[in-house]
N, C-alpha and C. Protein backbone atom coordinates (compact mmCIF):
# COMPACT_ATOMS: atom_id res chain seq x y z
N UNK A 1 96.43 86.25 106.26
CA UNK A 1 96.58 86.83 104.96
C UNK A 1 97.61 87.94 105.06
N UNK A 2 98.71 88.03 104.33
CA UNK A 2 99.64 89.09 104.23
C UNK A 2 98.94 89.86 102.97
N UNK A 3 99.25 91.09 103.72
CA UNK A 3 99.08 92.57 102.43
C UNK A 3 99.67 92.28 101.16
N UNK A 4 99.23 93.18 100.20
CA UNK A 4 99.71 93.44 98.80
C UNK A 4 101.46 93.72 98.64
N UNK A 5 102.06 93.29 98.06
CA UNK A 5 103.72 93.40 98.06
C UNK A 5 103.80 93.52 96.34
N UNK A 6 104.78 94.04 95.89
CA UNK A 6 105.34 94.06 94.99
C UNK A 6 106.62 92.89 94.31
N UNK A 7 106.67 92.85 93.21
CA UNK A 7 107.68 92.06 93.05
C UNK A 7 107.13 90.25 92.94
N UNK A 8 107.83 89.55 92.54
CA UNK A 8 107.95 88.01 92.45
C UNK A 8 108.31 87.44 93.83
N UNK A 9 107.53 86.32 94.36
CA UNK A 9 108.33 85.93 95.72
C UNK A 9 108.23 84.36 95.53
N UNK A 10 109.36 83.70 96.17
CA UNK A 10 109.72 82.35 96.39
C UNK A 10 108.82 81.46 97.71
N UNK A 11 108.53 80.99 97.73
CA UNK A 11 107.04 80.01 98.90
C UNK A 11 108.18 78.76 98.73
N UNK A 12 107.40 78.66 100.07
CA UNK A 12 107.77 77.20 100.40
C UNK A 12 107.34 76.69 101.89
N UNK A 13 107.10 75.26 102.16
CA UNK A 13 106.10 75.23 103.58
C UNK A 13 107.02 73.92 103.72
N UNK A 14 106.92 73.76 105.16
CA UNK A 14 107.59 72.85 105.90
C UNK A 14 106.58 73.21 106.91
N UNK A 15 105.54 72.74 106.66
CA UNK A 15 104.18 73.09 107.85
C UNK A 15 104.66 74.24 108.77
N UNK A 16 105.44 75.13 107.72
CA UNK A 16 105.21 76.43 107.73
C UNK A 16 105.16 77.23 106.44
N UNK A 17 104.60 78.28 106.04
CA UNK A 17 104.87 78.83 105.24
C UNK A 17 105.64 80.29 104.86
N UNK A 18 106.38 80.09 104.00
CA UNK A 18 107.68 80.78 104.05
C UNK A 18 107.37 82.06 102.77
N UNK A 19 107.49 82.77 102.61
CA UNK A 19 107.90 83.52 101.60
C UNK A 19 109.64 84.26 101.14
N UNK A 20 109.91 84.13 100.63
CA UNK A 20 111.64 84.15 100.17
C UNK A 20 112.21 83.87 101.32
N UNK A 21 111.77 83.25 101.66
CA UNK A 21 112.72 82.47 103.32
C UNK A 21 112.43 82.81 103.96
N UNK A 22 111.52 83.72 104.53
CA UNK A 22 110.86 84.28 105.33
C UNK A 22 109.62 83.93 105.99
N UNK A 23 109.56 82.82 107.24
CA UNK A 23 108.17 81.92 108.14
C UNK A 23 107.48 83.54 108.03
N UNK A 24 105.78 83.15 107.21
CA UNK A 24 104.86 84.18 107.46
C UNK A 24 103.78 83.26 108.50
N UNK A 25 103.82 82.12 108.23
CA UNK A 25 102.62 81.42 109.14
C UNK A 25 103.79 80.21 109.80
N UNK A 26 103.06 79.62 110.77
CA UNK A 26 103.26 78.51 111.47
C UNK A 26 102.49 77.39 111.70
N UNK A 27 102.26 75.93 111.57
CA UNK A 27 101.17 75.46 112.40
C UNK A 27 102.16 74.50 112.67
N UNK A 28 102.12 74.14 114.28
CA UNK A 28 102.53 73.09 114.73
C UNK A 28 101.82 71.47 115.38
N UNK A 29 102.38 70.99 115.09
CA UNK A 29 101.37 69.69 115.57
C UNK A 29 101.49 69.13 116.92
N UNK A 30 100.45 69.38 117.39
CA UNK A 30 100.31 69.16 119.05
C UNK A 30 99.80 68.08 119.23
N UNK A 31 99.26 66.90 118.29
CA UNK A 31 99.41 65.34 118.20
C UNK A 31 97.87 65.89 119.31
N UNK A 32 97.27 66.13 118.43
CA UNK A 32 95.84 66.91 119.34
C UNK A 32 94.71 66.78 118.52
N UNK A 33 93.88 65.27 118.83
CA UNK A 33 92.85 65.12 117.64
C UNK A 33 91.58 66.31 117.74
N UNK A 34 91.67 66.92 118.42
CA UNK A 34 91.05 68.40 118.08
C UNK A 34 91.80 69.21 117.30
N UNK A 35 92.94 69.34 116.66
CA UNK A 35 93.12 70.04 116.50
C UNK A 35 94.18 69.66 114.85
N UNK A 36 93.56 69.95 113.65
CA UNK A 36 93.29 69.18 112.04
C UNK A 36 94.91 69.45 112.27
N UNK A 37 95.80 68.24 111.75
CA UNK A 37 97.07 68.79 111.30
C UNK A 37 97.38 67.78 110.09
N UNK A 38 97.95 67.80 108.99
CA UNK A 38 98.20 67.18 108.01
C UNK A 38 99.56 66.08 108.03
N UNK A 39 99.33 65.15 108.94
CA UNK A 39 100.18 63.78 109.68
C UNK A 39 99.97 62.81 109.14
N UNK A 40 98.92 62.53 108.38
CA UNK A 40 98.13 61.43 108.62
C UNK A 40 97.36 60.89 107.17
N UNK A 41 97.69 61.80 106.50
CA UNK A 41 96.63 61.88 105.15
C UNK A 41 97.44 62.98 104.14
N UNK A 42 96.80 62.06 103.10
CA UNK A 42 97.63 62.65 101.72
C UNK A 42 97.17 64.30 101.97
N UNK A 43 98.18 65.16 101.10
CA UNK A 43 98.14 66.64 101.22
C UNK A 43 98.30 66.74 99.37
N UNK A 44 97.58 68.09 99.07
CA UNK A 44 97.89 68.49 97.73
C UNK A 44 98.35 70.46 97.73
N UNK A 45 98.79 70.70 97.08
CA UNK A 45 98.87 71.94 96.83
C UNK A 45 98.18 72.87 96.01
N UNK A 46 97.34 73.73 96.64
CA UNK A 46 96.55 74.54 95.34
C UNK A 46 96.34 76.50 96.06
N UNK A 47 96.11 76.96 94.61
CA UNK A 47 96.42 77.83 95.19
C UNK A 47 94.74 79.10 94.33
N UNK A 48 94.28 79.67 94.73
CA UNK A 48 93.60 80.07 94.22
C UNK A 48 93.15 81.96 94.78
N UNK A 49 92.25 82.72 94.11
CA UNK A 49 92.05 84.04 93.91
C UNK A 49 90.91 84.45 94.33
N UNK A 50 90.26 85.37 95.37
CA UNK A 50 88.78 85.53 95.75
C UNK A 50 88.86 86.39 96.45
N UNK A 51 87.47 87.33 96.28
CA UNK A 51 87.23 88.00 96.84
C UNK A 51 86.84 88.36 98.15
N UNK A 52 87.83 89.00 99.28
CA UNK A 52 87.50 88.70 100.42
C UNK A 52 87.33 89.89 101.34
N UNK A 53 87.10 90.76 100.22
CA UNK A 53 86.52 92.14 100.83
C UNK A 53 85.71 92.35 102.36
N UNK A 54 85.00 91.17 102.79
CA UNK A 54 84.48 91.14 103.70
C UNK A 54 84.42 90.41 104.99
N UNK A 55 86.23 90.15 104.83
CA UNK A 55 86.34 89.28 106.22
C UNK A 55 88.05 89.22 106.35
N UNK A 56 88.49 89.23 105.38
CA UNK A 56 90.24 89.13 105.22
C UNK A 56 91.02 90.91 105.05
N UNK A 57 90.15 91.76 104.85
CA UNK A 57 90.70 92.94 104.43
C UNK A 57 90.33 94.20 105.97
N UNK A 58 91.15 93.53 106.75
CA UNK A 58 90.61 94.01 108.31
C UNK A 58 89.12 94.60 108.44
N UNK A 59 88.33 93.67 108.43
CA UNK A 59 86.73 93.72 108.78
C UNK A 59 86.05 94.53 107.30
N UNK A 60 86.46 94.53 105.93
CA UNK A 60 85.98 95.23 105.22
C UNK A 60 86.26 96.53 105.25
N UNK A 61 87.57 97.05 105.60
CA UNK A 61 87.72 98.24 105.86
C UNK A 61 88.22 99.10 104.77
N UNK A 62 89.05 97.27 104.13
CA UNK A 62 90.16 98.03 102.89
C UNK A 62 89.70 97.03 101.77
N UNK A 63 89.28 98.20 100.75
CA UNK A 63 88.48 97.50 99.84
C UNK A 63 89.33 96.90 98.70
N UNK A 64 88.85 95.64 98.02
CA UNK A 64 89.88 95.75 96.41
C UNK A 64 90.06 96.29 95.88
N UNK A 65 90.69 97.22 95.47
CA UNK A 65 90.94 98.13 93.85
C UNK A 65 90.94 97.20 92.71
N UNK A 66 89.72 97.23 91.92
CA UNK A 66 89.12 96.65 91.23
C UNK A 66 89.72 96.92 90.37
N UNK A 67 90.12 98.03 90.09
CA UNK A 67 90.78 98.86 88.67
C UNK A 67 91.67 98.27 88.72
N UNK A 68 92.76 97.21 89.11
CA UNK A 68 94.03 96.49 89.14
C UNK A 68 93.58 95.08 88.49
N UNK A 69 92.62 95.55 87.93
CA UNK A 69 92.09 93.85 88.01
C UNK A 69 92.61 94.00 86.16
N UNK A 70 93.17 92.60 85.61
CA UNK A 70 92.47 90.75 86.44
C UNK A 70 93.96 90.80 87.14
N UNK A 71 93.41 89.82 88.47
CA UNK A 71 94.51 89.74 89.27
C UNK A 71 95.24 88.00 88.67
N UNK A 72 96.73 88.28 88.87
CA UNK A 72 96.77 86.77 88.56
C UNK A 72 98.28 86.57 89.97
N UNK A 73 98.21 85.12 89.14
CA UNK A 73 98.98 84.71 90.25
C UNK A 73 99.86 83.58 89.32
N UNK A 74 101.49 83.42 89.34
CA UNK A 74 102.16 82.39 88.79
C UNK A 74 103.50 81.66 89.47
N UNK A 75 103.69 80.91 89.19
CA UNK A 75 104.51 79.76 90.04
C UNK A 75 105.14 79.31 88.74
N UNK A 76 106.39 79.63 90.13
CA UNK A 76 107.74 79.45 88.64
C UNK A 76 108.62 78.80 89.48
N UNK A 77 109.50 77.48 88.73
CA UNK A 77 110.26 77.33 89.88
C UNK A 77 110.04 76.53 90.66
N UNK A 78 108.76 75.83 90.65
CA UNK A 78 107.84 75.34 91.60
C UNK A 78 108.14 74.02 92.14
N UNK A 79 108.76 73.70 93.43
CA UNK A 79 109.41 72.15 93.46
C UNK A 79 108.68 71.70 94.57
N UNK A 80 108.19 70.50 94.59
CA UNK A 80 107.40 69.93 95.94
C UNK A 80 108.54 69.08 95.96
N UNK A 81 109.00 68.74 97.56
CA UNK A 81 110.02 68.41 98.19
C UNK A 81 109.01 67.50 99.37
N UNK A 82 108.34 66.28 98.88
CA UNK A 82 107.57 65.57 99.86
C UNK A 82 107.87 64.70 99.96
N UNK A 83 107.16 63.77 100.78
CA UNK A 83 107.26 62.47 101.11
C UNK A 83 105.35 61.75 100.34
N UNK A 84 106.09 60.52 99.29
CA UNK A 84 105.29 60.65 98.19
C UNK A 84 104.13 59.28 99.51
N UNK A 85 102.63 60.34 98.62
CA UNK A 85 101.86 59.13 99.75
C UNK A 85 101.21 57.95 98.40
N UNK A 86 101.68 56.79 99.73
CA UNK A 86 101.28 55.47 98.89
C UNK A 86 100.24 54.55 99.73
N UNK A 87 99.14 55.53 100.51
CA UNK A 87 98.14 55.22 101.15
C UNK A 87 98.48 54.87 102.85
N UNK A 88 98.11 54.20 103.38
CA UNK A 88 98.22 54.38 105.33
C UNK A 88 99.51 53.73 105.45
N UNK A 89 100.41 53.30 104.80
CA UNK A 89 101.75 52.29 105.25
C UNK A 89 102.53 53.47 104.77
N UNK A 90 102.26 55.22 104.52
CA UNK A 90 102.94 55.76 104.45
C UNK A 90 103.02 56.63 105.35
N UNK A 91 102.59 56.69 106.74
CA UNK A 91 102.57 57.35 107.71
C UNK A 91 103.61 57.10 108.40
N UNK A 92 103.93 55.53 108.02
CA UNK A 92 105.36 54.78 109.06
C UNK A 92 106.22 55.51 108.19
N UNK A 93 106.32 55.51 107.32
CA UNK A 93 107.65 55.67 106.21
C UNK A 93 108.14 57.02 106.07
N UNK A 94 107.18 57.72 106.09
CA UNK A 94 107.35 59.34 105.93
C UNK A 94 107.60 59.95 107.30
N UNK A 95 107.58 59.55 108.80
CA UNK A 95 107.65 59.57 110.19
C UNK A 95 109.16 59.44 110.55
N UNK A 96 109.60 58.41 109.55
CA UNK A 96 111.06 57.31 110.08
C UNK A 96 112.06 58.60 110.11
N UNK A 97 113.03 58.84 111.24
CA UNK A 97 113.74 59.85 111.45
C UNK A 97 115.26 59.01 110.52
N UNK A 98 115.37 59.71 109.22
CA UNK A 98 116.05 59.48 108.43
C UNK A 98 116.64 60.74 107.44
N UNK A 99 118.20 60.35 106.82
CA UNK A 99 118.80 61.29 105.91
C UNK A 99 117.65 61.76 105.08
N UNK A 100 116.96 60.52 104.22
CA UNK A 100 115.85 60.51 103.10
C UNK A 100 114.70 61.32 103.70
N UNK A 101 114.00 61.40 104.61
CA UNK A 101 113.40 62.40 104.99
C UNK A 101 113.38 63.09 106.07
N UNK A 102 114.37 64.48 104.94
CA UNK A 102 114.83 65.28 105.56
C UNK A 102 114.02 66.14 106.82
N UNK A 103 112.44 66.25 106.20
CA UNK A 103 111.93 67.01 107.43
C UNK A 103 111.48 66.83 108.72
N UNK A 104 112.51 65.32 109.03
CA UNK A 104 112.29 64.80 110.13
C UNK A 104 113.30 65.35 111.16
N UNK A 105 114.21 65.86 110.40
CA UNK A 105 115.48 66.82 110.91
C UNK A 105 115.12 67.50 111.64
N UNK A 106 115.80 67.99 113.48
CA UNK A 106 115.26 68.67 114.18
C UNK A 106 115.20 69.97 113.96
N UNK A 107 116.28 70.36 112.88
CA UNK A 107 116.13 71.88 112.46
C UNK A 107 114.84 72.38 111.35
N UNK A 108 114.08 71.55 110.92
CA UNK A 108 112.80 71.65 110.73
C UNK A 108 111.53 71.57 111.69
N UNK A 109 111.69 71.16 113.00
CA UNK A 109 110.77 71.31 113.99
C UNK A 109 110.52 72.99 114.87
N UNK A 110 111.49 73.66 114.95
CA UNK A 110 111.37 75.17 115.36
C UNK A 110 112.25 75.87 114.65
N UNK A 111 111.78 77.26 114.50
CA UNK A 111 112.29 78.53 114.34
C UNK A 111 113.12 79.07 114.98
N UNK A 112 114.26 79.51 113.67
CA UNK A 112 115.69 79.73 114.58
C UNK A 112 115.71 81.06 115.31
N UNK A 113 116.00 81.81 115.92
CA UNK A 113 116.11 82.77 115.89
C UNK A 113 115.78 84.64 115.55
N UNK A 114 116.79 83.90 114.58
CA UNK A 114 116.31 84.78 112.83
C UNK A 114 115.24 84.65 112.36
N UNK A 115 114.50 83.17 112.19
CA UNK A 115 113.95 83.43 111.35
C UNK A 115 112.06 83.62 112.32
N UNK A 116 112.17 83.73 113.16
CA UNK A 116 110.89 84.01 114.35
C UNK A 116 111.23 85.59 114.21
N UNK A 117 112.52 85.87 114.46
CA UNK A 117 112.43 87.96 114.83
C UNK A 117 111.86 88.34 113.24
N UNK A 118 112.24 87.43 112.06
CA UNK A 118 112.04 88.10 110.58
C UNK A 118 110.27 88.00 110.79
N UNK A 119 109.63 86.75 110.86
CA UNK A 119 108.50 86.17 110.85
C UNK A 119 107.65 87.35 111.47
N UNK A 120 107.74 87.57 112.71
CA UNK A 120 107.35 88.31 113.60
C UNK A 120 107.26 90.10 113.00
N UNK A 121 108.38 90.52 112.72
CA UNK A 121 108.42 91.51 111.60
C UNK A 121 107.22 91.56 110.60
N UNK A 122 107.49 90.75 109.87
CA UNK A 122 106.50 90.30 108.44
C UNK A 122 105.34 90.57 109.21
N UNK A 123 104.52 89.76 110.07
CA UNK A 123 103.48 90.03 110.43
C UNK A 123 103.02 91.20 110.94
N UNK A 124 104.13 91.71 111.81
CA UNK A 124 103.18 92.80 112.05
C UNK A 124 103.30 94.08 111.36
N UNK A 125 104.20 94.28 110.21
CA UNK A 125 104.15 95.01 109.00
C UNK A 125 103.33 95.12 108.27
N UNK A 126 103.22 93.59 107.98
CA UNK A 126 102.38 93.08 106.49
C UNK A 126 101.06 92.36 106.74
N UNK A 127 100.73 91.48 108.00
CA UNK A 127 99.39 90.94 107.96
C UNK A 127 98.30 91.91 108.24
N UNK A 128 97.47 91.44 108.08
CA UNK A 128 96.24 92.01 107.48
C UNK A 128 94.67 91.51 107.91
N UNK A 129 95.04 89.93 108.38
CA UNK A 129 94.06 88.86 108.62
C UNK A 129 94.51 87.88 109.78
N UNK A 130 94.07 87.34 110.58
CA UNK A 130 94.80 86.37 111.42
C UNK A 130 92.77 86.08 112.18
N UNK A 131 92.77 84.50 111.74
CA UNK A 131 91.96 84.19 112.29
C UNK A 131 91.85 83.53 113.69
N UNK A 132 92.54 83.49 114.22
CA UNK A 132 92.76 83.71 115.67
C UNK A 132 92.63 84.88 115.98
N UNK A 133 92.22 86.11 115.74
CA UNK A 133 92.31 86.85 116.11
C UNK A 133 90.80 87.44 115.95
N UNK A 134 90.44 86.94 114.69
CA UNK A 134 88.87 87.48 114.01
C UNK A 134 87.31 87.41 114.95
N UNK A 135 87.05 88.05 115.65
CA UNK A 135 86.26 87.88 116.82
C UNK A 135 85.09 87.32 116.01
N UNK A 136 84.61 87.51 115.07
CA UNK A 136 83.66 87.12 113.92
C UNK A 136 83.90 85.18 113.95
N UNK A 137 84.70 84.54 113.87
CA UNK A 137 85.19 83.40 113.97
C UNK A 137 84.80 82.79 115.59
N UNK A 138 84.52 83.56 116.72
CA UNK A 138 84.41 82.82 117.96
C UNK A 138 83.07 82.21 117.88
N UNK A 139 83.42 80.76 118.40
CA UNK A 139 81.92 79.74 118.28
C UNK A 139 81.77 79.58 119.79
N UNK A 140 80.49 80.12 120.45
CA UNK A 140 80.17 79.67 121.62
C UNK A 140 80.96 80.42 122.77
N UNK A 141 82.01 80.96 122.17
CA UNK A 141 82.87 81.99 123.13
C UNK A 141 84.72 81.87 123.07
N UNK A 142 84.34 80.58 122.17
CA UNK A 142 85.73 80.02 122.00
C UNK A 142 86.15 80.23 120.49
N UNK A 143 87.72 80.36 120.69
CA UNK A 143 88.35 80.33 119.33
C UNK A 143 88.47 78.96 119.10
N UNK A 144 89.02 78.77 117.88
CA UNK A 144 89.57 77.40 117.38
C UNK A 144 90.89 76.81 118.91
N UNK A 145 90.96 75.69 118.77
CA UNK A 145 91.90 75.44 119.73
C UNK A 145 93.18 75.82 119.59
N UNK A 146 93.75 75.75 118.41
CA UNK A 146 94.87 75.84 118.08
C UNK A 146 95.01 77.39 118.36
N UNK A 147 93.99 78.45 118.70
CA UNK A 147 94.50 79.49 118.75
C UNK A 147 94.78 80.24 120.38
N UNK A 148 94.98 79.29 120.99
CA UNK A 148 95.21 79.26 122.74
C UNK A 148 96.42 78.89 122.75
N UNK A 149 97.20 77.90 122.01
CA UNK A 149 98.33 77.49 122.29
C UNK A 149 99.11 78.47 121.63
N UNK A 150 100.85 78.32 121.88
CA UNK A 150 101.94 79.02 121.17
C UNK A 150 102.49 77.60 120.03
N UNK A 151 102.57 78.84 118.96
CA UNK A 151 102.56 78.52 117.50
C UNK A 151 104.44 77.98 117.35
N UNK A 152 105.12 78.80 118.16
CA UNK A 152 106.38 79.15 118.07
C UNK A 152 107.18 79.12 119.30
C-alpha cells in the first residue's frame, strides 16, 4: 500500500504496477505452482475503498482521518491494453512472442534501470504496507513464497 499523495495519477500494470510511470509493485512469474500468478486464467480489473486501519496503516499506528471523508476514487482515461481471453486456447495465443502482443517484448520482462532506482525511491518514501514484510501474515514460521525470492 503506498501513502496518501495529492493530485490525479496515471496506473497502469504490466504485472507490474505503475503509477505515472513509476513501478510501485512488482510480481514476477517464477512458473512456480506455489506461487498464484495470473498466466493462465482470465484477469479483471477492479478497484475498491476500505478500511484498513488495522493492518495496512503500519500496524494501526496511523489512523484514517475520518474528517476527509467520503473518500472517492476516479479513473479517467482508463485503457486496458490486454490480450482478450477466449477461454484455455488463449493461453497459446496470448504467450506467442509476437508484434500483436506486445507484452511478450523483452523490455516488458525487467526493470530498466531508471525505472527500479525510481520504484525503489517510491517505496521507501511512500509505502506504508508490504506484506512480505507483515510479521502478522507468517503461517507456521513462513512467509508466502513469493516473499523469499527477488521481485526485481
Amino acid at each position: 500500500m503506498i501513502g496518501e499523495t495529492n493530485g490525479e495519477r496515471s496506473y497502469g500494470a504490466v504485472y507490474r504496477w505503475l503509477v505515472d510511470g513509476t513501478p510501485i509493485r512488482v510480481f514476477r512469474n517464477y512458473h512456480d505452482p506455489e506461487i498464484n500468478f495470473p498466466d493462465s486464467q482470465a484477469m479483471r480489473a477492479f478497484a475498491s475503498l476500505w478500511n484498513a486501519d488495522q493492518w495496512a496503516t503500519q500496524g494501526g499506528r496511523v489512523k484514517t482521518d475520518w474528517s476527509l471523508a467520503p473518500f472517492t476514487a476516479k479513473f479517467q482515461d482508463f485503457e486496458m491494453k490486454a490480450c482478450v481471453w477466449r477461454g484455455p486456447k488463449s493461453i497459446h495465443y496470448c504467450t506467442i512472442n509476437s508484434p500483436t502482443n506486445w507484452w511478450t517484448d523483452p523490455m516488458h520482462s525487467e526493470l530498466s534501470d531508471s525505472q527500479l532506482s525510481r520504484m525503489n525511491s517510491v517505496r521507501k518514501e511512500l509505502m506504508i504496507y508490504d506484506y512480505c514484510r507483515d510479521p502478522k501474515r507468517i503461517i507456521n514460521g513462513d512467509l508466502p513464497k513469493e516473499c523469499s525470492i527477488s521481485s526485481y
